[in-house]
C-alpha atoms as a PDB file:
ATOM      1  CA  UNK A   1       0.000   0.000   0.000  1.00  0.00           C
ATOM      2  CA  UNK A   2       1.275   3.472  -0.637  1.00  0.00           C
ATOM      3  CA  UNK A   3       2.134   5.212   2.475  1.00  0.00           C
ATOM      4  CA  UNK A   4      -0.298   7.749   3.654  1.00  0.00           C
ATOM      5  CA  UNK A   5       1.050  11.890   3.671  1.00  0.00           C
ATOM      6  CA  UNK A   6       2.040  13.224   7.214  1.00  0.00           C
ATOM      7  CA  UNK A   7      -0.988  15.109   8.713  1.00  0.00           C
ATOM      8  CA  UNK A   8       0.188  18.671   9.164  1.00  0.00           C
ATOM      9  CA  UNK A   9       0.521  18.920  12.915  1.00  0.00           C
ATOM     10  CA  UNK A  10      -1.455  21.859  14.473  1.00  0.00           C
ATOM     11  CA  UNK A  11      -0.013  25.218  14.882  1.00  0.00           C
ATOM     12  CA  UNK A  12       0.873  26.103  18.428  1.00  0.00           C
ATOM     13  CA  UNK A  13       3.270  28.745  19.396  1.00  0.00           C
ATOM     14  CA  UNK A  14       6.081  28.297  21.961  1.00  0.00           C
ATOM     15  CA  UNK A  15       5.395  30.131  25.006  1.00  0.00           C
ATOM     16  CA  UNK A  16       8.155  32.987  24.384  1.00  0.00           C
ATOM     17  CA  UNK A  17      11.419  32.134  27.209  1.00  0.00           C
ATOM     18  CA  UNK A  18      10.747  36.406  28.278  1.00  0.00           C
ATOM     19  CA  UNK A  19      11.830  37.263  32.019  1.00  0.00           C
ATOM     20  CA  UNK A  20      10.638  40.077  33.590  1.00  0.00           C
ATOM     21  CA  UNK A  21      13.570  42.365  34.866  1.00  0.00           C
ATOM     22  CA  UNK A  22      13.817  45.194  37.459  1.00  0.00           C
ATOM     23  CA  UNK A  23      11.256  47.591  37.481  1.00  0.00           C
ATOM     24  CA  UNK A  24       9.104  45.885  34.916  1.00  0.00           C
ATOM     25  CA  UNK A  25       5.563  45.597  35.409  1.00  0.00           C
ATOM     26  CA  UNK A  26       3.889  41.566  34.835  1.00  0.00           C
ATOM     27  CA  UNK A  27       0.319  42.012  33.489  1.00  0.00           C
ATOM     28  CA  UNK A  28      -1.646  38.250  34.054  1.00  0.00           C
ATOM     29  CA  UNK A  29      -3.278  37.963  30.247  1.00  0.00           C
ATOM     30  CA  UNK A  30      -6.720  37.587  30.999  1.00  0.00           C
ATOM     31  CA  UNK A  31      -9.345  34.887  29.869  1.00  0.00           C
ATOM     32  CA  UNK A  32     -10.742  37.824  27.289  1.00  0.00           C
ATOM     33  CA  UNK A  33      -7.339  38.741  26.102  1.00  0.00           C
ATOM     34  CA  UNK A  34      -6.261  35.328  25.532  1.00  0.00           C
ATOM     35  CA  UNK A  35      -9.578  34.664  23.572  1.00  0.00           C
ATOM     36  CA  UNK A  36      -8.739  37.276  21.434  1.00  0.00           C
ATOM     37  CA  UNK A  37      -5.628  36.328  20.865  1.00  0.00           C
ATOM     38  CA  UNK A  38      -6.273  32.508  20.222  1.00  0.00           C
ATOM     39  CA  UNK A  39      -8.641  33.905  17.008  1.00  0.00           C
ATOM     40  CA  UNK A  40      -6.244  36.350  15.650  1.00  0.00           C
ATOM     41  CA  UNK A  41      -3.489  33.996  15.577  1.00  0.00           C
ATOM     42  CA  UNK A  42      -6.186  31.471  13.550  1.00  0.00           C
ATOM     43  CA  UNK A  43      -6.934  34.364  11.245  1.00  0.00           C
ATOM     44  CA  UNK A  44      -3.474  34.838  10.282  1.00  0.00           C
ATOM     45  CA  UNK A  45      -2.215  31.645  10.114  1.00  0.00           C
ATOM     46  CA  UNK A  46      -5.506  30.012   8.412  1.00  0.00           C
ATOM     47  CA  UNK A  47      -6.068  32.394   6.069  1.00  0.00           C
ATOM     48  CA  UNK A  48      -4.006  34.031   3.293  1.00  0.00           C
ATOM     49  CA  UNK A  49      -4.687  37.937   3.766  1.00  0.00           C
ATOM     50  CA  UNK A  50      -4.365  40.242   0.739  1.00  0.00           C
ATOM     51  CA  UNK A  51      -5.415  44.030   1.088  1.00  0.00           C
ATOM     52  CA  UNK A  52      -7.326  46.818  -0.660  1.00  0.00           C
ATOM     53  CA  UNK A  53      -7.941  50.263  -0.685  1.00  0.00           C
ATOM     54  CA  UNK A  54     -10.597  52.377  -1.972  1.00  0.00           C
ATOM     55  CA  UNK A  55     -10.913  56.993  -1.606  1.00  0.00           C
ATOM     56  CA  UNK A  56     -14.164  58.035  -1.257  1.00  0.00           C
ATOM     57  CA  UNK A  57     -15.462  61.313  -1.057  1.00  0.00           C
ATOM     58  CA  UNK A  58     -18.376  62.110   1.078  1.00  0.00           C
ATOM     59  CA  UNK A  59     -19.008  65.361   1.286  1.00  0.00           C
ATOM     60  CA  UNK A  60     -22.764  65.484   0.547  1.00  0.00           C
ATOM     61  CA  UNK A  61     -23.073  62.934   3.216  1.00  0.00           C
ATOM     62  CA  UNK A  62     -20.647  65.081   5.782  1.00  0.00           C
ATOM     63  CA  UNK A  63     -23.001  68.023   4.982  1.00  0.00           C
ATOM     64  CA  UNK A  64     -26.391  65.951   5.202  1.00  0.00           C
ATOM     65  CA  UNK A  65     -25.243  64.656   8.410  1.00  0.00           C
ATOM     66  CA  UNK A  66     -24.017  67.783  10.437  1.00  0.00           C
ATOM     67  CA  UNK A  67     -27.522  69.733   9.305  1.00  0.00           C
ATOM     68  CA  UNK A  68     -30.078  67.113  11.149  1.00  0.00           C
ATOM     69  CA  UNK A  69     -27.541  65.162  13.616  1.00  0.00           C
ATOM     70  CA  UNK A  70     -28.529  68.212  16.824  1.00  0.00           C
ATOM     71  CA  UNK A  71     -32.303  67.763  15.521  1.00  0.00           C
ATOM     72  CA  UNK A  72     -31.844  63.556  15.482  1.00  0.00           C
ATOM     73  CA  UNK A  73     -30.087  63.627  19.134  1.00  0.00           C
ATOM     74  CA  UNK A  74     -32.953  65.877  20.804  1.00  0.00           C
ATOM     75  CA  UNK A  75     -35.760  63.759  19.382  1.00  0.00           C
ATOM     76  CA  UNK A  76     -34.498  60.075  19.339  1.00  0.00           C
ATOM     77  CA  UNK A  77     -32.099  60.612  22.394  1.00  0.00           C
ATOM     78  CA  UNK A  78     -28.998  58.921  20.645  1.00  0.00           C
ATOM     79  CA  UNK A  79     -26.575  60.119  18.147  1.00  0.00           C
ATOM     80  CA  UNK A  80     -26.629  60.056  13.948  1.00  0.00           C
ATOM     81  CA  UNK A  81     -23.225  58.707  13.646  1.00  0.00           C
ATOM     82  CA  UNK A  82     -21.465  58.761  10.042  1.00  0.00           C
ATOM     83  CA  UNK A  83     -20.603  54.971  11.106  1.00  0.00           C
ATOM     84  CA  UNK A  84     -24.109  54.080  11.028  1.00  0.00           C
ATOM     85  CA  UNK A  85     -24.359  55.439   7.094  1.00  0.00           C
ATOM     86  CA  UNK A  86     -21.211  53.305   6.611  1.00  0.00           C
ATOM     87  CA  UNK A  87     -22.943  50.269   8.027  1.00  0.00           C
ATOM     88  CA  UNK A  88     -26.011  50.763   6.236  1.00  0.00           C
ATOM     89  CA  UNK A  89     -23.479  51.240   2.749  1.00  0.00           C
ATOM     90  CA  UNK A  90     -21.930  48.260   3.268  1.00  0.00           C
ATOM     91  CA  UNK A  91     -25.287  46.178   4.107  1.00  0.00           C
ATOM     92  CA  UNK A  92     -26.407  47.365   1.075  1.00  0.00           C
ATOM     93  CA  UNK A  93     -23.387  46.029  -0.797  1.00  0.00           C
ATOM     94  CA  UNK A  94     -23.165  42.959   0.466  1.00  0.00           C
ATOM     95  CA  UNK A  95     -27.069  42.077  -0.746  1.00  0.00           C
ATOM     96  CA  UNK A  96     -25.229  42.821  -4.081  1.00  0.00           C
ATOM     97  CA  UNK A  97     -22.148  40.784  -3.640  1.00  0.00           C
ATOM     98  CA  UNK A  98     -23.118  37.454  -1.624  1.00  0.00           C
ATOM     99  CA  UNK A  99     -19.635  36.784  -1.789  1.00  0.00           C
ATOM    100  CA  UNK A 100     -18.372  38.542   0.610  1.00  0.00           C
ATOM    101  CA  UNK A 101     -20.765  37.489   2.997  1.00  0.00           C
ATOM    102  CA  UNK A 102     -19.066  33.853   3.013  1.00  0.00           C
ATOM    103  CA  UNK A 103     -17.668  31.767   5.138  1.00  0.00           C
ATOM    104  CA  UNK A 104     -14.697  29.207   4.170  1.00  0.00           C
ATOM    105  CA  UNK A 105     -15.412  25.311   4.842  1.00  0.00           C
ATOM    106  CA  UNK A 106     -12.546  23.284   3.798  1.00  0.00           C
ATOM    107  CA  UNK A 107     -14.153  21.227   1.092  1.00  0.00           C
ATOM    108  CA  UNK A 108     -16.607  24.269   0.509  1.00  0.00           C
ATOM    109  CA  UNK A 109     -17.605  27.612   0.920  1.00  0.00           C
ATOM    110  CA  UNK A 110     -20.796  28.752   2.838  1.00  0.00           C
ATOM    111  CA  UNK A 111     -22.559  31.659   1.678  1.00  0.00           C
ATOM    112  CA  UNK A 112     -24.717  33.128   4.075  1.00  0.00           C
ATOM    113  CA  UNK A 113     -28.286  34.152   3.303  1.00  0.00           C
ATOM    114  CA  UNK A 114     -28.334  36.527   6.707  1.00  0.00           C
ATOM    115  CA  UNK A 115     -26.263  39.647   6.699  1.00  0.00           C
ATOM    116  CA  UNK A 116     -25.160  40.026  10.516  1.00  0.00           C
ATOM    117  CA  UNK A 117     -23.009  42.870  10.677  1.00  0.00           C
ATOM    118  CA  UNK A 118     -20.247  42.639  13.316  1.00  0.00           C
ATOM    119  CA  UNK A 119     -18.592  45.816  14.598  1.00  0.00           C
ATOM    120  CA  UNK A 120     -16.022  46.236  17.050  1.00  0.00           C
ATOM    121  CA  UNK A 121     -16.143  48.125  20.411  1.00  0.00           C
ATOM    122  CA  UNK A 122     -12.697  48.704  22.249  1.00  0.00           C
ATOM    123  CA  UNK A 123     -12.630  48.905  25.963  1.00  0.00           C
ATOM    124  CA  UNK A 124      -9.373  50.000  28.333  1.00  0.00           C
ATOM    125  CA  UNK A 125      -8.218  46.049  28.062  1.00  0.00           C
ATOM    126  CA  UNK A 126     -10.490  43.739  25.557  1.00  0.00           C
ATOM    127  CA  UNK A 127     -12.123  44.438  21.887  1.00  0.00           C
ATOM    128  CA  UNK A 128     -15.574  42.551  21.710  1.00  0.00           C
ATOM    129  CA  UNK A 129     -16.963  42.582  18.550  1.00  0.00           C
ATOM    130  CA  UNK A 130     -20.883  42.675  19.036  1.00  0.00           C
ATOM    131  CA  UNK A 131     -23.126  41.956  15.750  1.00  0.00           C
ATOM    132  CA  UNK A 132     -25.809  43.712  14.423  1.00  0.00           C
ATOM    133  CA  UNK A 133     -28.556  41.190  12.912  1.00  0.00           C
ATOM    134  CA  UNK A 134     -30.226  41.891   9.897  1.00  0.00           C
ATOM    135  CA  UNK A 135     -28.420  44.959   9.156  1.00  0.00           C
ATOM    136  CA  UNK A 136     -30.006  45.013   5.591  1.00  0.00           C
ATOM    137  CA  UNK A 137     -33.528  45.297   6.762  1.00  0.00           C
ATOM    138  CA  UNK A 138     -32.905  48.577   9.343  1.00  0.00           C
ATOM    139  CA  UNK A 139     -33.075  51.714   8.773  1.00  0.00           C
ATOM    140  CA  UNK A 140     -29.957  54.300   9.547  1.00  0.00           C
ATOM    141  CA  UNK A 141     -31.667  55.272  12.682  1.00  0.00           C
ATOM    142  CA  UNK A 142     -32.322  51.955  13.554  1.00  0.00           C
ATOM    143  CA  UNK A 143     -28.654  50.776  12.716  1.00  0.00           C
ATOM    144  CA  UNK A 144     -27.710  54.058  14.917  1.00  0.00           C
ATOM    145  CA  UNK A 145     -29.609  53.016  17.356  1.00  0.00           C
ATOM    146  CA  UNK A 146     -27.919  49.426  17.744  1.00  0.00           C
ATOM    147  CA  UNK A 147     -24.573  51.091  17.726  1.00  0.00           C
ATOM    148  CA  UNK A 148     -25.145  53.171  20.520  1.00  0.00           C
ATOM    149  CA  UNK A 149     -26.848  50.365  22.168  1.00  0.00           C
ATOM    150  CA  UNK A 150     -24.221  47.839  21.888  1.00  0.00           C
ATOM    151  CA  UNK A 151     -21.528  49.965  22.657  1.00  0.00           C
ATOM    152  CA  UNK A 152     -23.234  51.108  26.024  1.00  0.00           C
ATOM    153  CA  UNK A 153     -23.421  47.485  26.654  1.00  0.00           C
ATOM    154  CA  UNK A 154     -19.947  46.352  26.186  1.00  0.00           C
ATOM    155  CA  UNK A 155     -18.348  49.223  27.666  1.00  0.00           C
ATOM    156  CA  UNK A 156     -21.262  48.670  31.126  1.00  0.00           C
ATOM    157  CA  UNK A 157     -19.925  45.391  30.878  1.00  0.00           C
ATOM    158  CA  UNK A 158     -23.536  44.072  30.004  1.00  0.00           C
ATOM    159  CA  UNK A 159     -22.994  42.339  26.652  1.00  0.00           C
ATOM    160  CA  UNK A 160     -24.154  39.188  26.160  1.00  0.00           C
ATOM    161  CA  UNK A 161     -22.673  35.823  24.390  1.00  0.00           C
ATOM    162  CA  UNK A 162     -25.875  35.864  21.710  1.00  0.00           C
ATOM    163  CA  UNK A 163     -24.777  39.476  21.122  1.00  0.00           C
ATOM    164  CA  UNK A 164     -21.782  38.538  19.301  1.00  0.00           C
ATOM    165  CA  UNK A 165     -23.017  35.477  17.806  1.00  0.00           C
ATOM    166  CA  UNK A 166     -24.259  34.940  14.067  1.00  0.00           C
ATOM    167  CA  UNK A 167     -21.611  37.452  12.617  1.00  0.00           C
ATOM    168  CA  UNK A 168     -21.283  37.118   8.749  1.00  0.00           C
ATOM    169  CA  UNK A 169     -18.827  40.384   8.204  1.00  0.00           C
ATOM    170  CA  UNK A 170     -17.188  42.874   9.653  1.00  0.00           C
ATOM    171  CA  UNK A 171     -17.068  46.654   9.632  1.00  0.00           C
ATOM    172  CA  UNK A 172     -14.626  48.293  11.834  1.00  0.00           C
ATOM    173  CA  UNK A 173     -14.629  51.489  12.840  1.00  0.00           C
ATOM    174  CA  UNK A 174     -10.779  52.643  13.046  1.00  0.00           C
ATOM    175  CA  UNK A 175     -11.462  56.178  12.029  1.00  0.00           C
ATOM    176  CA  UNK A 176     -12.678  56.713  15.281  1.00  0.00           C
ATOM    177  CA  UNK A 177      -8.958  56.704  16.323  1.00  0.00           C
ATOM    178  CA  UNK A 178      -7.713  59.364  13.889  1.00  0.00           C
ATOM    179  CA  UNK A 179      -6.396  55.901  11.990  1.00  0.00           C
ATOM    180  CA  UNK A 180      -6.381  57.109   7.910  1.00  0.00           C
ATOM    181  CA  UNK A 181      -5.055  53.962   6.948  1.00  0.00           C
ATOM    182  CA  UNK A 182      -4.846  50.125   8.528  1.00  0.00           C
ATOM    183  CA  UNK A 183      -5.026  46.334   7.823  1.00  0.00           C
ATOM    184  CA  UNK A 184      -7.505  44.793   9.619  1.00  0.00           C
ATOM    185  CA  UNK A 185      -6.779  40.813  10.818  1.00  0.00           C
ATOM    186  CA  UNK A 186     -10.130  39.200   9.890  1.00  0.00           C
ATOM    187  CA  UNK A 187     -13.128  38.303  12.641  1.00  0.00           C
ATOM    188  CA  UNK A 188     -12.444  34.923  11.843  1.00  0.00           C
ATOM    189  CA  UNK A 189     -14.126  32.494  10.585  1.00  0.00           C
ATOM    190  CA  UNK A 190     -15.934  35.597   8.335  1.00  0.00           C
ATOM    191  CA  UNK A 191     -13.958  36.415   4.516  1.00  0.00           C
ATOM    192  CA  UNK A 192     -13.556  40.242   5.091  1.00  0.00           C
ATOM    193  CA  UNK A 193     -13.353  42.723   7.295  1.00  0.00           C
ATOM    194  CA  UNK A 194     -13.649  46.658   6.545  1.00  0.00           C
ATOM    195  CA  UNK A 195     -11.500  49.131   8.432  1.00  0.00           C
ATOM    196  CA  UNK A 196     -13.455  52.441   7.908  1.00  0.00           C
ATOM    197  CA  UNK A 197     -11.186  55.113   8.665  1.00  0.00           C
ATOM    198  CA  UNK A 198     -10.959  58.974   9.523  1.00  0.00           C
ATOM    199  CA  UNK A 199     -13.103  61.248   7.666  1.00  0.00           C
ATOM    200  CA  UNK A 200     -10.330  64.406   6.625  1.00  0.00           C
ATOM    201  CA  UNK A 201     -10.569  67.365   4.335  1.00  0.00           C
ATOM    202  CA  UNK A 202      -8.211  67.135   1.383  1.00  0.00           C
ATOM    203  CA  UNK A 203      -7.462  69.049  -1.778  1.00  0.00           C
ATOM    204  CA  UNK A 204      -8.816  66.444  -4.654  1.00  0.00           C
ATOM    205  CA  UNK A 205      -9.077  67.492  -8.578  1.00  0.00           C
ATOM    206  CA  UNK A 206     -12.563  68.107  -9.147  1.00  0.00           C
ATOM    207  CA  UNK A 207     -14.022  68.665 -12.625  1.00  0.00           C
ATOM    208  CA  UNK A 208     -10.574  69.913 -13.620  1.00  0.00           C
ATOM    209  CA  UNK A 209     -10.186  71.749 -10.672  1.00  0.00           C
ATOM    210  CA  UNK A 210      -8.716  71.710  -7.333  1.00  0.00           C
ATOM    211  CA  UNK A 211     -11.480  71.232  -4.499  1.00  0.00           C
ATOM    212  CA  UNK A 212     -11.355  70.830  -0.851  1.00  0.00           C
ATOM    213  CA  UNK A 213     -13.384  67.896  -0.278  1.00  0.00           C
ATOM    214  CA  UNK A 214     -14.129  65.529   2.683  1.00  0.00           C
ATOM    215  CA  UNK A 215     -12.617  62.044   1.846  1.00  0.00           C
ATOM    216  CA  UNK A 216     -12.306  58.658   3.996  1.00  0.00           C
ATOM    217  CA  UNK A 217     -10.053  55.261   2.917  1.00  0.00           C
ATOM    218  CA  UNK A 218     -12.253  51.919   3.061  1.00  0.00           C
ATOM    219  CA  UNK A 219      -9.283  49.389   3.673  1.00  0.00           C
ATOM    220  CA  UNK A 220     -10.690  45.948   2.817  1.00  0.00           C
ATOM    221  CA  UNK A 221      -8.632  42.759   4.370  1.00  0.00           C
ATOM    222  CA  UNK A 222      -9.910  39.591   2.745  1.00  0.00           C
ATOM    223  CA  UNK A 223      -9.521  35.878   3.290  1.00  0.00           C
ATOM    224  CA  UNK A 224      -8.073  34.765  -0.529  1.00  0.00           C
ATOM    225  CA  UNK A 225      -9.529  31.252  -0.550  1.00  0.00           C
ATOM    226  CA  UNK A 226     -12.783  32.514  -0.930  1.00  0.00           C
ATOM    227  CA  UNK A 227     -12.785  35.898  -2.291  1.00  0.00           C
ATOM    228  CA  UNK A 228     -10.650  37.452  -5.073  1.00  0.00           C
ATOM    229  CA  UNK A 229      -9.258  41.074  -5.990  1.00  0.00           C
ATOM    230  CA  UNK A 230     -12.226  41.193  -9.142  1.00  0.00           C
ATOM    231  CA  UNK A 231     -15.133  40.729  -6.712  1.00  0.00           C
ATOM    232  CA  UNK A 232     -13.715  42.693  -3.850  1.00  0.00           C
ATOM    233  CA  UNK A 233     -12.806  45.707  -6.591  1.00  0.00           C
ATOM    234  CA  UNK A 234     -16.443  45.615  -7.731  1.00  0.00           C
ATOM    235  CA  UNK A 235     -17.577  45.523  -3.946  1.00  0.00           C
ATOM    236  CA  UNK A 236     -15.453  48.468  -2.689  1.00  0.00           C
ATOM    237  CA  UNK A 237     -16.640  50.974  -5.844  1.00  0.00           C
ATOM    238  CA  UNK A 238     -20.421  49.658  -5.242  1.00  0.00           C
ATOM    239  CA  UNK A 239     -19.783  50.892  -1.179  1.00  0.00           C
ATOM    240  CA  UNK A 240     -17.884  53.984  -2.620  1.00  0.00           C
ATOM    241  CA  UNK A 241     -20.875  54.345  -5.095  1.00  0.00           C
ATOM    242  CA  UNK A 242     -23.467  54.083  -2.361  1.00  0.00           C
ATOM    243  CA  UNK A 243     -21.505  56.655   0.227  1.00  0.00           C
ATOM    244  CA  UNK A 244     -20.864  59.481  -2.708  1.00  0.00           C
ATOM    245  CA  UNK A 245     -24.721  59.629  -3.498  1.00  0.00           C
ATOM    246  CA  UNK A 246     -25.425  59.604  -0.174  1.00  0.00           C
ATOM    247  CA  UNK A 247     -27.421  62.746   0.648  1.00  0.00           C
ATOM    248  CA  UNK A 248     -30.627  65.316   1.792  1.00  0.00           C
ATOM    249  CA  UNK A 249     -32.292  64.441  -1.418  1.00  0.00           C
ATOM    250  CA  UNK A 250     -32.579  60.141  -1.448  1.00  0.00           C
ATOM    251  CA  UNK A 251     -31.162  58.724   1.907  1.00  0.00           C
ATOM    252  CA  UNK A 252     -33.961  58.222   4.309  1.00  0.00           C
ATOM    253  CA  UNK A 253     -32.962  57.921   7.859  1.00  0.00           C
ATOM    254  CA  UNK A 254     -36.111  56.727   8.857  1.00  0.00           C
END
């Protein structure tokens, strides 16, 4: 009989041989903290990572936003966040391109019908990464509203395990960090995560002229067994598409 191939043994890192010396402070790595880092080392060594990058300029939707955002807060008691128009962009999308809402299987790929929307929320010591169901079917005030609601949670120390359950893709808000550009390590076992970063004025060419214009960088990090650049190009301009005719006249926040 021909002899079978070796099984790949697991991957499993050597505990590092680091001493502590004088005057150097030991911090215990907590049950959260290893969790976290027990998935990002699967993400990186499971799947192959390639990057993208689109500009997109949303200045209508800067300008839609700041006139009715004091008006939204008084009446629904939470804030109109630009991340919640990002969400809502991207949910959009991703009813357009099934693919990245996928899920890679070994000897296939799932596609999922739901699009659960998982965002992450940063406290002092952990990131939790709590999951907004059905993100396609809400409205931006009700995707607002789940942000603020989830967030309160995690950071109250309320949030449950079902909250971060059921996640099918990932939109991460780095821009809240003054970040303009980063490569996100995907939520595994999703494709793709989206690093939506800091919204900054910038001189662009405009109709053959120089403008100042308020642009953001959507940095894509995708897993490349089931997704390649074509798809995740069309993706990206369809979000960048969505967010530049994003404005007063034909976005509905209700």
């Amino acid at each position: 009989a021909a002899p079978t191939a070796p099984q790949a043994a697991p991957i499993k890192p050597a505990a590092p041989n680091v001493e502590a010396g004088a005057g150097d402070i030991e911090i215990p790595v907590t049950p959260v903290r290893r969790a976290i880092a027990e998935n990002m080392l699967r993400s990186k060594h499971e799947a192959p990572h390639a990057w993208m990058m689109v500009e997109v300029d949303v200045t209508d939707l800067v300008a839609y936003r700041d006139a009715i955002k004091d008006e939204f807060r008084r009446r629904e008691g939470f804030n109109l966040t630009y991340f919640a128009f990002f969400v809502k962009a991207v949910a959009q999308a991703l009813k357009e391109f099934p693919q990245l809402n996928s899920t890679w299987a070994g000897d296939k790929i799932i596609q999922r019908k739901d699009i659960n929307i998982s965002i992450a929320v940063a406290t002092d010591d952990a990131l939790f990464v709590p999951v907004i169901k059905h993100a396609d079917e809400k409205t931006i005030k009700g995707i607002a509203r789940e942000i603020a609601e989830l967030a309160a949670k995690t950071r109250a120390g309320k949030l449950r395990p079902e909250d971060m359950q059921g996640g099918t893709f990932t939109v991460n808000n780095t821009g809240a960090f003054g970040s303009v550009q980063s490569m996100g390590i995907i939520n595994y076992p999703q494709a793709a995560i989206l690093q939506v970063e800091t919204i900054v004025k910038r001189p662009v060419v405009k109709n053959g002229m120089i403008a100042i214009r308020d642009m953001v960088n959507l940095c894509l990090s995708l897993d490349h067994r089931v997704l390649d650049g074509l798809i995740c190009g069309r993706f990206l301009a369809r979000v960048k598409a969505i967010l530049e005719n994003m404005n007063k006249d034909n976005t509905p926040i209700y």
